[in-house]
N, C-alpha and C. Protein backbone atom coordinates (compact mmCIF):
# COMPACT_ATOMS: atom_id res chain seq x y z
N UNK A 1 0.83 -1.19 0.00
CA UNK A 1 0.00 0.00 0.00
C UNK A 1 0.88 1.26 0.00
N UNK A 2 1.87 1.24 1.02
CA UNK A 2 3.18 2.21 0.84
C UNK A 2 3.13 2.85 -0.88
N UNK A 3 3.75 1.84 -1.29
CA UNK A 3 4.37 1.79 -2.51
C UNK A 3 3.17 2.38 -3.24
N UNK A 4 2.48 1.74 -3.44
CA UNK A 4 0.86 2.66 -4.42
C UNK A 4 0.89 4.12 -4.12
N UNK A 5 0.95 4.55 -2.98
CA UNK A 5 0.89 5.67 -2.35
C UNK A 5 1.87 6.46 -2.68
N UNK A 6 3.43 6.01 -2.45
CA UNK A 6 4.20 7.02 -3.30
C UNK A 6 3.75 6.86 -4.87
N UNK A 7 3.59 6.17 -5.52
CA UNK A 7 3.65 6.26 -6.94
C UNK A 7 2.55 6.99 -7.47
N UNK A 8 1.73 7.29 -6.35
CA UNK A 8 0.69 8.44 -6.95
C UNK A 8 0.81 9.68 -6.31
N UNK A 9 1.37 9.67 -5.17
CA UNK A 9 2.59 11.19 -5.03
C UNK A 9 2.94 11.37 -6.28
N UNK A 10 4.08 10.79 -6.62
CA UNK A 10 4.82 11.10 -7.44
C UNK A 10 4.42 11.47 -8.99
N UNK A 11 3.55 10.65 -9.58
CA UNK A 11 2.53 11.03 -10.68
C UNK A 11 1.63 11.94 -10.61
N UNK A 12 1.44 12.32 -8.81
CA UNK A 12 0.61 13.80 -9.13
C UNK A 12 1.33 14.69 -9.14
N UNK A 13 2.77 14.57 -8.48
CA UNK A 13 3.54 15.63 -8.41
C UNK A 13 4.16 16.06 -10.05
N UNK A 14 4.81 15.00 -10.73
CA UNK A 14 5.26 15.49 -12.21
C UNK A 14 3.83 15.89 -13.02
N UNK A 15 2.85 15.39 -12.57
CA UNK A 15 1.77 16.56 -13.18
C UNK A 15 1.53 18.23 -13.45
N UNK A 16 2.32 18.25 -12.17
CA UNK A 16 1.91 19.59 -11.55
C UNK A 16 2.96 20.09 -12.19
N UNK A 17 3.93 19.71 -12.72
CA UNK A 17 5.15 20.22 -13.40
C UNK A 17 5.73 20.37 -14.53
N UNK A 18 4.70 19.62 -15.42
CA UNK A 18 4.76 18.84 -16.56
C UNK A 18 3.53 19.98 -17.70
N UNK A 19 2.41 20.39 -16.47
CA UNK A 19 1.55 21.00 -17.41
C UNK A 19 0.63 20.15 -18.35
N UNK A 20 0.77 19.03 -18.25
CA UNK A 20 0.28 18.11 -18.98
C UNK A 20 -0.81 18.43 -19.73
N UNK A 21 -1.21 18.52 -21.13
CA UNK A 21 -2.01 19.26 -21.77
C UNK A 21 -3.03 17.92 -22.46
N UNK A 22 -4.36 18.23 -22.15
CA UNK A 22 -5.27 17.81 -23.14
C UNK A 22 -5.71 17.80 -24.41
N UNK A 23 -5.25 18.76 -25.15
CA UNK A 23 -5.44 18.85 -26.54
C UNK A 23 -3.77 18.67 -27.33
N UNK A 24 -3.78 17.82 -28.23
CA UNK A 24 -2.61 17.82 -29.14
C UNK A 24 -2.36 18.92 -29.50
N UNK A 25 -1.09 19.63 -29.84
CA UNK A 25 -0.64 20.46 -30.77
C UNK A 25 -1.11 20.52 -31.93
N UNK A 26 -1.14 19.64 -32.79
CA UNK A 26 -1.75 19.39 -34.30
C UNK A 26 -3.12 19.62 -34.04
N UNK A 27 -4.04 19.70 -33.40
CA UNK A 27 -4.92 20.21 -33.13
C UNK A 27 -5.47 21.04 -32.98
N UNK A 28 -5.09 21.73 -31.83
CA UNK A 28 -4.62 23.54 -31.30
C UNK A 28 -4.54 23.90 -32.36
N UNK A 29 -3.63 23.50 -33.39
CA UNK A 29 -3.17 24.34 -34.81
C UNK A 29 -4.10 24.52 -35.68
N UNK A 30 -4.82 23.20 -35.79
CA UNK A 30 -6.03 23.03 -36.78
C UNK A 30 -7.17 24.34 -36.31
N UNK A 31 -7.44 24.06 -34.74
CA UNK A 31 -8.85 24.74 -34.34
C UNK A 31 -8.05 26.40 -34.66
N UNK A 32 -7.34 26.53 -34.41
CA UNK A 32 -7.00 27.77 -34.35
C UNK A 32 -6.69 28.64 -36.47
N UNK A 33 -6.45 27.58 -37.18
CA UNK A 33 -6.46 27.57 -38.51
C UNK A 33 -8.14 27.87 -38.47
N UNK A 34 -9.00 27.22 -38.23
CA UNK A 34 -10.74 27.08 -38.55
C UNK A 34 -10.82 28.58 -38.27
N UNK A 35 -10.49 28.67 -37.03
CA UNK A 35 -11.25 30.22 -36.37
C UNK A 35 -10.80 31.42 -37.65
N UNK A 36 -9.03 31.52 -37.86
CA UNK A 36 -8.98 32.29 -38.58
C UNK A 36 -9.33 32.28 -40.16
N UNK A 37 -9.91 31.07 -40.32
CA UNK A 37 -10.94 30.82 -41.69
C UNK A 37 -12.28 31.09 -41.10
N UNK A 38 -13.00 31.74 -40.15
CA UNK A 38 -14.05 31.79 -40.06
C UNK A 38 -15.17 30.96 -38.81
N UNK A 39 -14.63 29.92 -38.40
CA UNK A 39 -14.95 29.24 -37.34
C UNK A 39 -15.52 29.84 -36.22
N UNK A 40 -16.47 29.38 -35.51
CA UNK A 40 -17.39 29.97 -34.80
C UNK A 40 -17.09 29.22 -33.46
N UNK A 41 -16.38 29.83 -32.25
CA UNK A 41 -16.35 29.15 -30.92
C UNK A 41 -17.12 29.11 -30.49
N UNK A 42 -17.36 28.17 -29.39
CA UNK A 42 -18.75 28.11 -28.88
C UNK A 42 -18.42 27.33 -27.40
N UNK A 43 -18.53 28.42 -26.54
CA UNK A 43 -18.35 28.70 -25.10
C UNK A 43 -19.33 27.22 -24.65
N UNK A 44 -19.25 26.32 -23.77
CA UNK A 44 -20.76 25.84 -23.46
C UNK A 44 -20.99 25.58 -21.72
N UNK A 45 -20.12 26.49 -20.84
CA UNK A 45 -20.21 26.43 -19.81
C UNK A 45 -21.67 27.53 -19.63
N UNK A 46 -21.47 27.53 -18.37
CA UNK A 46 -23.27 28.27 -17.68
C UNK A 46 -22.84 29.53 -18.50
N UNK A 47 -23.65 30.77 -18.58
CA UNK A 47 -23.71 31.84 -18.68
C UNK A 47 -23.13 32.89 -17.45
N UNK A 48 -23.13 32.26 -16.42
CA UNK A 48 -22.31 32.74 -14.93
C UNK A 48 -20.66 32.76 -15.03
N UNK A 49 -20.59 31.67 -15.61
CA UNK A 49 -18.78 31.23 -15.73
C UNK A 49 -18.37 31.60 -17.18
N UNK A 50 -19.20 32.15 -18.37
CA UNK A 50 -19.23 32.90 -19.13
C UNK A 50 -18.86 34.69 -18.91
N UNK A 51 -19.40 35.21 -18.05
CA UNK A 51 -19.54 35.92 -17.64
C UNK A 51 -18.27 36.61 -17.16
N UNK A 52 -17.55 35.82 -16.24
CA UNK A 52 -16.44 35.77 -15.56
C UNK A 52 -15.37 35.57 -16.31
N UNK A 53 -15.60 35.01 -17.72
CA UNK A 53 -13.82 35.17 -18.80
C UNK A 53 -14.01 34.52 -19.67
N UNK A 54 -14.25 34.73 -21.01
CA UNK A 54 -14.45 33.49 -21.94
C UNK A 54 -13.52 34.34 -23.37
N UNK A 55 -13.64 33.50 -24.20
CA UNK A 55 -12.99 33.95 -25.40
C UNK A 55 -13.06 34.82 -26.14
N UNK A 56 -12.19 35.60 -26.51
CA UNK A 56 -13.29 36.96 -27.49
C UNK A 56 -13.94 36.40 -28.81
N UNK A 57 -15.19 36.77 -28.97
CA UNK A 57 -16.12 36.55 -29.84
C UNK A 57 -16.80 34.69 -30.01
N UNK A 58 -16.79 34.29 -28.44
CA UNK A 58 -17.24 33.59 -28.24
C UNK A 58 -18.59 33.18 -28.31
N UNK A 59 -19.54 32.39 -28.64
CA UNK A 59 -20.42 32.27 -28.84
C UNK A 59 -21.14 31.54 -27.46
N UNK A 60 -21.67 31.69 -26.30
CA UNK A 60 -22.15 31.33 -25.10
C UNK A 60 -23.36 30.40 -25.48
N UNK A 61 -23.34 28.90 -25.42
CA UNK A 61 -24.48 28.38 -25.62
C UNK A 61 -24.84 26.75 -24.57
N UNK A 62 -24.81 26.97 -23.35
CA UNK A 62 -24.82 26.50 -21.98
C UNK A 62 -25.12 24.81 -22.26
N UNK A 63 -24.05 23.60 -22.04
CA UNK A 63 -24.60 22.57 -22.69
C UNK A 63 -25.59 22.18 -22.49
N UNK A 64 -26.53 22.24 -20.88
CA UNK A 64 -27.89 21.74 -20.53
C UNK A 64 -28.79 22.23 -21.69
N UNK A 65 -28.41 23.73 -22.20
CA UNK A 65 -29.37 23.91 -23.34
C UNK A 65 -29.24 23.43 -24.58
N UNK A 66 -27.76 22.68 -25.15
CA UNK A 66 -27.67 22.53 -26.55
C UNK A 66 -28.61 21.82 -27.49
N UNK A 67 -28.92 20.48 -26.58
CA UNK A 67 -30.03 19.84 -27.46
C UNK A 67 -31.12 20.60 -27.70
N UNK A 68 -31.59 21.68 -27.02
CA UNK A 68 -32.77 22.12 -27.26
C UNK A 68 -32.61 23.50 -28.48
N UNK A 69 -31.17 23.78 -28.76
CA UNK A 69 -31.33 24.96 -29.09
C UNK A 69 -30.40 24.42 -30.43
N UNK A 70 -30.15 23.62 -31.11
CA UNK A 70 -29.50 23.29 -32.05
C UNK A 70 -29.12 24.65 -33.11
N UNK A 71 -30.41 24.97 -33.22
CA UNK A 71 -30.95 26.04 -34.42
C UNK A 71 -30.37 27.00 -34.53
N UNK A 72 -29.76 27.60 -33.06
CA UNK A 72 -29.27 28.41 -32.69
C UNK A 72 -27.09 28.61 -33.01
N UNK A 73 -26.83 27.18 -33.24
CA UNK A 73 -25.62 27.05 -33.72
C UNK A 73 -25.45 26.82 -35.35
N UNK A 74 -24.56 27.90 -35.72
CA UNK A 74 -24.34 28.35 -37.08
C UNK A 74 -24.37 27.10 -37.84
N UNK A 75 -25.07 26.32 -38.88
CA UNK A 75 -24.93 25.33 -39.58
C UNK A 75 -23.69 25.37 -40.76
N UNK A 76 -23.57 26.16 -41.35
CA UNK A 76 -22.35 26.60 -42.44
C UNK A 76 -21.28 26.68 -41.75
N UNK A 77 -21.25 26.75 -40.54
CA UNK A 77 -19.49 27.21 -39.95
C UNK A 77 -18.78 25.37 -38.98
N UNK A 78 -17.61 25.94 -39.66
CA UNK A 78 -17.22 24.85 -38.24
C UNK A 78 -17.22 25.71 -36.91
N UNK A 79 -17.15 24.51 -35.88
CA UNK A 79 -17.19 24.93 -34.49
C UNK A 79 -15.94 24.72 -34.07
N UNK A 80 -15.39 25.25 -32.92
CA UNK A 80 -14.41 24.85 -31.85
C UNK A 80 -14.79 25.36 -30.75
N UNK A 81 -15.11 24.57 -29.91
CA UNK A 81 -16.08 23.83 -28.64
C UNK A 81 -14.72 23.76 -27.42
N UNK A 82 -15.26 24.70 -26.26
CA UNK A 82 -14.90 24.63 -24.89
C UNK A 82 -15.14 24.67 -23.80
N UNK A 83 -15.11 24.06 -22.87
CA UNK A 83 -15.41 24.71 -21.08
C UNK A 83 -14.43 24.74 -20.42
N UNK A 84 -15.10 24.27 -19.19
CA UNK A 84 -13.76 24.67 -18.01
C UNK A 84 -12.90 23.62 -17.57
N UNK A 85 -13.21 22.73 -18.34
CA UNK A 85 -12.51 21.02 -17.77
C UNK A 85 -12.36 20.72 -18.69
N UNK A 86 -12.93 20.40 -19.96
CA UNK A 86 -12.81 19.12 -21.34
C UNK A 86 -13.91 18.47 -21.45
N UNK A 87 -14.91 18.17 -20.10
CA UNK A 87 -15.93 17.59 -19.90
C UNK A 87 -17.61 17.72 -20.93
N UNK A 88 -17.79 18.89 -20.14
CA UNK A 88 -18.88 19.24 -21.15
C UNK A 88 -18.60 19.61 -22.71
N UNK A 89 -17.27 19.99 -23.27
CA UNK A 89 -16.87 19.97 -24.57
C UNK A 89 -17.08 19.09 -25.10
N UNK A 90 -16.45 18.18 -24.89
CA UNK A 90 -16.49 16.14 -25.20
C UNK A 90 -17.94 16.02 -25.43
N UNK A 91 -18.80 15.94 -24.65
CA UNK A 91 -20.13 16.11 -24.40
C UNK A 91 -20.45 16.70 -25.55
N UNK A 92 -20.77 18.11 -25.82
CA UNK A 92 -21.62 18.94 -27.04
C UNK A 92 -20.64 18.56 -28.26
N UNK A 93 -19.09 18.27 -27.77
CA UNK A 93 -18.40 17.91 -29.63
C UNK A 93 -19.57 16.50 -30.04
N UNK A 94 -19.76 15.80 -29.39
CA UNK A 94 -20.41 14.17 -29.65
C UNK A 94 -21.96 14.62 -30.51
N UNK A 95 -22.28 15.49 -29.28
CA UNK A 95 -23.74 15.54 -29.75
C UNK A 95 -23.72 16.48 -30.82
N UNK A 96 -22.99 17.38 -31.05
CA UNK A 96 -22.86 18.47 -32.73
C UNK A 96 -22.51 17.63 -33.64
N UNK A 97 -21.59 16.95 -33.88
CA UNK A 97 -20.71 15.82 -34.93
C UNK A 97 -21.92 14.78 -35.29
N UNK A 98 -22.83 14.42 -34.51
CA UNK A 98 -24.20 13.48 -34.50
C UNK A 98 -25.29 14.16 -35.63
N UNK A 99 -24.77 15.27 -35.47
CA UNK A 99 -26.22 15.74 -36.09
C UNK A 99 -25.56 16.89 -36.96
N UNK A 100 -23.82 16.45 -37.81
CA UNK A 100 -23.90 17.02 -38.96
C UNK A 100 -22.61 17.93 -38.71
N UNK A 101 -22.11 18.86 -37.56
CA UNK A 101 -21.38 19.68 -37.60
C UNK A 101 -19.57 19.16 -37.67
N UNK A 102 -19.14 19.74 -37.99
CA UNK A 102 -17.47 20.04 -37.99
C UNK A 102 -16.93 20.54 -36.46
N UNK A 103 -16.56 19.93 -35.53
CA UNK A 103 -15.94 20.14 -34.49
C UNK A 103 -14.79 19.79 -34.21
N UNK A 104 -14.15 21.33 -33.57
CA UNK A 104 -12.75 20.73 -32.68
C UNK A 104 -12.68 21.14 -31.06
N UNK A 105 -12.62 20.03 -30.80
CA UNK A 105 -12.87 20.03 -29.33
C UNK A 105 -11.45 20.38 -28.84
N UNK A 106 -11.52 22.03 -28.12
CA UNK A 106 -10.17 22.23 -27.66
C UNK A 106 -10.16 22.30 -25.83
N UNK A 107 -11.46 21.37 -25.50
CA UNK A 107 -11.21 21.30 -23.87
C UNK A 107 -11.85 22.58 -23.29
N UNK A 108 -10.34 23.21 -23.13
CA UNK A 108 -10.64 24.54 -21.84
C UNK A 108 -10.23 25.72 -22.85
N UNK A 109 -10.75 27.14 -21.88
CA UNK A 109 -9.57 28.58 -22.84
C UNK A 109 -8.19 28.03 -22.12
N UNK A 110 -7.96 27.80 -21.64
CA UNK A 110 -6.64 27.55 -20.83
C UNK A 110 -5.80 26.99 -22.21
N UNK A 111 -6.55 25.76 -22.32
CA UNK A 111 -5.84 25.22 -23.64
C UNK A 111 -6.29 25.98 -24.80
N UNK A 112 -7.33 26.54 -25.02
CA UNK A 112 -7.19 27.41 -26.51
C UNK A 112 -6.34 28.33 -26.74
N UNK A 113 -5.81 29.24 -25.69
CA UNK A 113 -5.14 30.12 -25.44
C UNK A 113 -3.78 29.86 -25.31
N UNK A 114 -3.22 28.63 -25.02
CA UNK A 114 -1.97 28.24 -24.65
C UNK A 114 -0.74 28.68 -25.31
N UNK A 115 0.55 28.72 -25.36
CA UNK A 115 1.00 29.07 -26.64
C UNK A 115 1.69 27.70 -27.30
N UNK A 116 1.75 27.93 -28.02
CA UNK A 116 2.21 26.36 -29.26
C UNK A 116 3.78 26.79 -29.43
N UNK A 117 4.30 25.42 -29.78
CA UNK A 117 5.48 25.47 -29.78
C UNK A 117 5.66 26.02 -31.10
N UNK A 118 7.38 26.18 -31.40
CA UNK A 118 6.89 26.45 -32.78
C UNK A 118 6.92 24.59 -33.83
N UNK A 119 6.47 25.38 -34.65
CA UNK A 119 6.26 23.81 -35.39
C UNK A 119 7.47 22.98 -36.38
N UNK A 120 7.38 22.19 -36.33
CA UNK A 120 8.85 21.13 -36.52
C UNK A 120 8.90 21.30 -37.79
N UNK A 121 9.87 21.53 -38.36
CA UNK A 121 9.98 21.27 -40.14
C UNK A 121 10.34 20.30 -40.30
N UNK A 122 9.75 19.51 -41.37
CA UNK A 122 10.63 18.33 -41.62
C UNK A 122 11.59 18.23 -42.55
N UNK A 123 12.46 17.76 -42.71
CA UNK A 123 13.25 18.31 -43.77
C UNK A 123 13.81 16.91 -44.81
């Protein structure tokens, strides 16, 4: 039991150090390519935690409401989909992609915002 116990010390500790990121780079790159082609973010935490810091020109559309409000998310545009964990993103990317849309699920602003390395040439 010792032993379990440090080894999850220790895996929470290089967490905390590591930054460990949820969204790939090649990703980040992509969602962030969509937006500056036109891509429509789409906030889906409450309107409260909206309120308090979200993306500029974010689109606020609360996931408890998404199924009901489909209509309301741009059909012609891709999306790139966030909250405050990855949780409810995952969530509305599943249910948008179900019923037709282009999504990139970038988690949190934490991770939309992050900065990217620069990118590898291959040569």
């Amino acid at each position: 039991m010792r032993h379990f116990l440090l080894s999850v010390a220790l895996l929470f500790t290089l967490n905390l150090f590591t930054g460990c990121s949820k969204v790939d780079d090649e990703t980040l790159r992509a969602a962030h390519a969509a937006v500056d082609n036109g891509a429509v973010i789409v906030d889906v935490r409450t309107p409260k935690e909206y309120a308090e810091k979200h993306v500029s020109r974010a689109l606020n559309i609360p996931i408890e409401e998404m199924a009901k409000t489909l209509g309301r998310v741009p059909r012609e545009k891709v999306l790139v989909v966030y909250c405050a964990s990855g949780n409810r993103s995952g969530h509305a990317t599943k249910l948008l992609r179900q019923n037709g849309w282009e999504v990139f699920d970038v988690a949190t602003q934490e991770e939309f915002e992050r900065e990217l390395p620069p990118k590898e040439v291959k040569q």
